[in-house]
Protein backbone atom coordinates (compact mmCIF):
# COMPACT_ATOMS: atom_id res chain seq x y z
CA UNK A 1 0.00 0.00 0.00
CA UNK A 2 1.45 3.30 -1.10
CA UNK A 3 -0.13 6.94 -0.19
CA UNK A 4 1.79 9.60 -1.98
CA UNK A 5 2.72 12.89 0.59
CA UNK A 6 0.51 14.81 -1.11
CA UNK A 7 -2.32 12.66 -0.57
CA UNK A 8 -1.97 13.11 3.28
CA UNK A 9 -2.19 16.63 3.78
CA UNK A 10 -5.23 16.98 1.10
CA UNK A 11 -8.28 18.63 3.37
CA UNK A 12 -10.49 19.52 0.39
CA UNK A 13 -13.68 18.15 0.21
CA UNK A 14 -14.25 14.77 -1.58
CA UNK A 15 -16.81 16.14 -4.18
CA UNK A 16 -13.55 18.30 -5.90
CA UNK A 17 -10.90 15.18 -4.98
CA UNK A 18 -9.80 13.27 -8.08
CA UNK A 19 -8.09 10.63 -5.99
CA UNK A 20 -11.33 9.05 -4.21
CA UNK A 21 -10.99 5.13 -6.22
CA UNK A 22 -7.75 5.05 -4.02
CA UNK A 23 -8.58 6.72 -0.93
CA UNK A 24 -11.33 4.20 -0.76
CA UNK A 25 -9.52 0.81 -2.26
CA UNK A 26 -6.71 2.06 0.55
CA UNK A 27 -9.12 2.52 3.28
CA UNK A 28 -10.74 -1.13 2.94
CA UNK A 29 -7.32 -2.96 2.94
CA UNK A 30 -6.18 -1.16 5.98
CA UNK A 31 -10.10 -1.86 7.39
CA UNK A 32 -9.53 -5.47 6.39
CA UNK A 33 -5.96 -5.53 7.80
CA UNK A 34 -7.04 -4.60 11.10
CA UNK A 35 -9.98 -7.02 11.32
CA UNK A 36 -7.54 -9.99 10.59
CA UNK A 37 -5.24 -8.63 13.76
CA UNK A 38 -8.36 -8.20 16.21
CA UNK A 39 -9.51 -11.81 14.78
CA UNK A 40 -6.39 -13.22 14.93
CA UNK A 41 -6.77 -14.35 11.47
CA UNK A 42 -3.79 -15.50 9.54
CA UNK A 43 -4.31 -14.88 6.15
CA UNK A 44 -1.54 -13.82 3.06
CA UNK A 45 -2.64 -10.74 1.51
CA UNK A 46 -1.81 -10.13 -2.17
CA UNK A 47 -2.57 -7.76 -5.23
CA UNK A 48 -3.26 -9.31 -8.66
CA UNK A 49 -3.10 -7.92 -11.93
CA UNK A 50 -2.90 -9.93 -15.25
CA UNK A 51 -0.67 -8.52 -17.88
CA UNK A 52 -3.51 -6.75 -19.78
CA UNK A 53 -4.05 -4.97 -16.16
CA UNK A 54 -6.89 -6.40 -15.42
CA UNK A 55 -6.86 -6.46 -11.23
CA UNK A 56 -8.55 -7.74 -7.84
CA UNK A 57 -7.56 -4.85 -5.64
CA UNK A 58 -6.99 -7.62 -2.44
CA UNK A 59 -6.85 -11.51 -2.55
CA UNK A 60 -6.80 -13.08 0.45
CA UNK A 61 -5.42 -16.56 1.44
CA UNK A 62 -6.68 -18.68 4.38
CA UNK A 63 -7.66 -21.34 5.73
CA UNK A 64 -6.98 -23.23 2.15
CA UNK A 65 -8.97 -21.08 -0.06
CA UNK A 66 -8.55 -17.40 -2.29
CA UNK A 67 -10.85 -14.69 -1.27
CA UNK A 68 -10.78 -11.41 -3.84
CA UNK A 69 -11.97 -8.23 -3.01
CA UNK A 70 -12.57 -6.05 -5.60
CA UNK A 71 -12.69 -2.15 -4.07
CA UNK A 72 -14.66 0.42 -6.36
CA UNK A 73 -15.91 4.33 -5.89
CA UNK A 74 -18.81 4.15 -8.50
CA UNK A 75 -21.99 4.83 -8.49
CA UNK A 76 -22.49 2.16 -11.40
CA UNK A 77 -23.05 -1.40 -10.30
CA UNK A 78 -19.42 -3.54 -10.81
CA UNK A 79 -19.29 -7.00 -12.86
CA UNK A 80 -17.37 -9.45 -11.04
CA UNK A 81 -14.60 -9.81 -14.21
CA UNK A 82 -14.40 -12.99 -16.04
CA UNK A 83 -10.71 -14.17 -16.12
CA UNK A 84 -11.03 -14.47 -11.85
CA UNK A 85 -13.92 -16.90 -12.21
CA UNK A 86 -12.13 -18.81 -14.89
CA UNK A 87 -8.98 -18.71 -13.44
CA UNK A 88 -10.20 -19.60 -9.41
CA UNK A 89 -13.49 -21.77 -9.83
CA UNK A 90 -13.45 -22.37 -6.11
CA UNK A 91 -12.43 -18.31 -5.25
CA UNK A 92 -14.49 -16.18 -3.72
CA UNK A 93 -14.87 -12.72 -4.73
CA UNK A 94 -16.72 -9.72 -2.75
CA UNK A 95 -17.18 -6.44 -4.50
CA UNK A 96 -17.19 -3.53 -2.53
CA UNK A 97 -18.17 0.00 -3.57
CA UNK A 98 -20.27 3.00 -2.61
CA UNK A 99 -23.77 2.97 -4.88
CA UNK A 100 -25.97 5.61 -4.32
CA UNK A 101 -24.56 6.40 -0.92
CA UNK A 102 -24.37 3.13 0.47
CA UNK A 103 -21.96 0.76 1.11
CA UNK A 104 -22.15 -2.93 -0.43
């Protein structure tokens, strides 16, 4: 995880920020890095991007299986991309993103 100086001292409100898709993909992985540490859950945590850059923003590895989290900022519904399904049958994969307000 990388957040550029810039980012950190960057008050202005989020509806003029061009940087939200990472502020929020950044946010979950540290919210998802501090659940595994209350929950004592030991899990390898990896980034994965094919070479035509298609990427899951977090896959997770425990307890035997892959879990991908895909992290969005849209207020479009995301499709759950193809070559992840294909590639990890038995994966799971949990899209998260803001739509309409909400979280999912």
């Amino acid at each position: 995880m990388y957040i550029p100086q810039k980012q950190i001292g960057n008050f202005n409100p989020l509806t003029i920020r061009n940087d939200l898709g990472k502020l929020w993909e950044n946010y979950i992985i540290i919210e998802r890095m501090k659940r595994q540490e209350y929950l004592r859950s030991v899990a390898n945590s990896y980034f994965r991007r094919t070479y035509d850059k298609k990427e899951i923003d977090l896959v997770e590895e425990r307890e035997g299986k892959l879990f991908g989290y895909e992290v969005k900022w849209k207020k479009e519904r995301v499709k759950i991309p193809r070559d992840w399904t294909a590639g990890y049958p038995d994966a799971a994969l949990e899209v998260i993103h803001v739509y309409e307000g909400r979280t999912n």
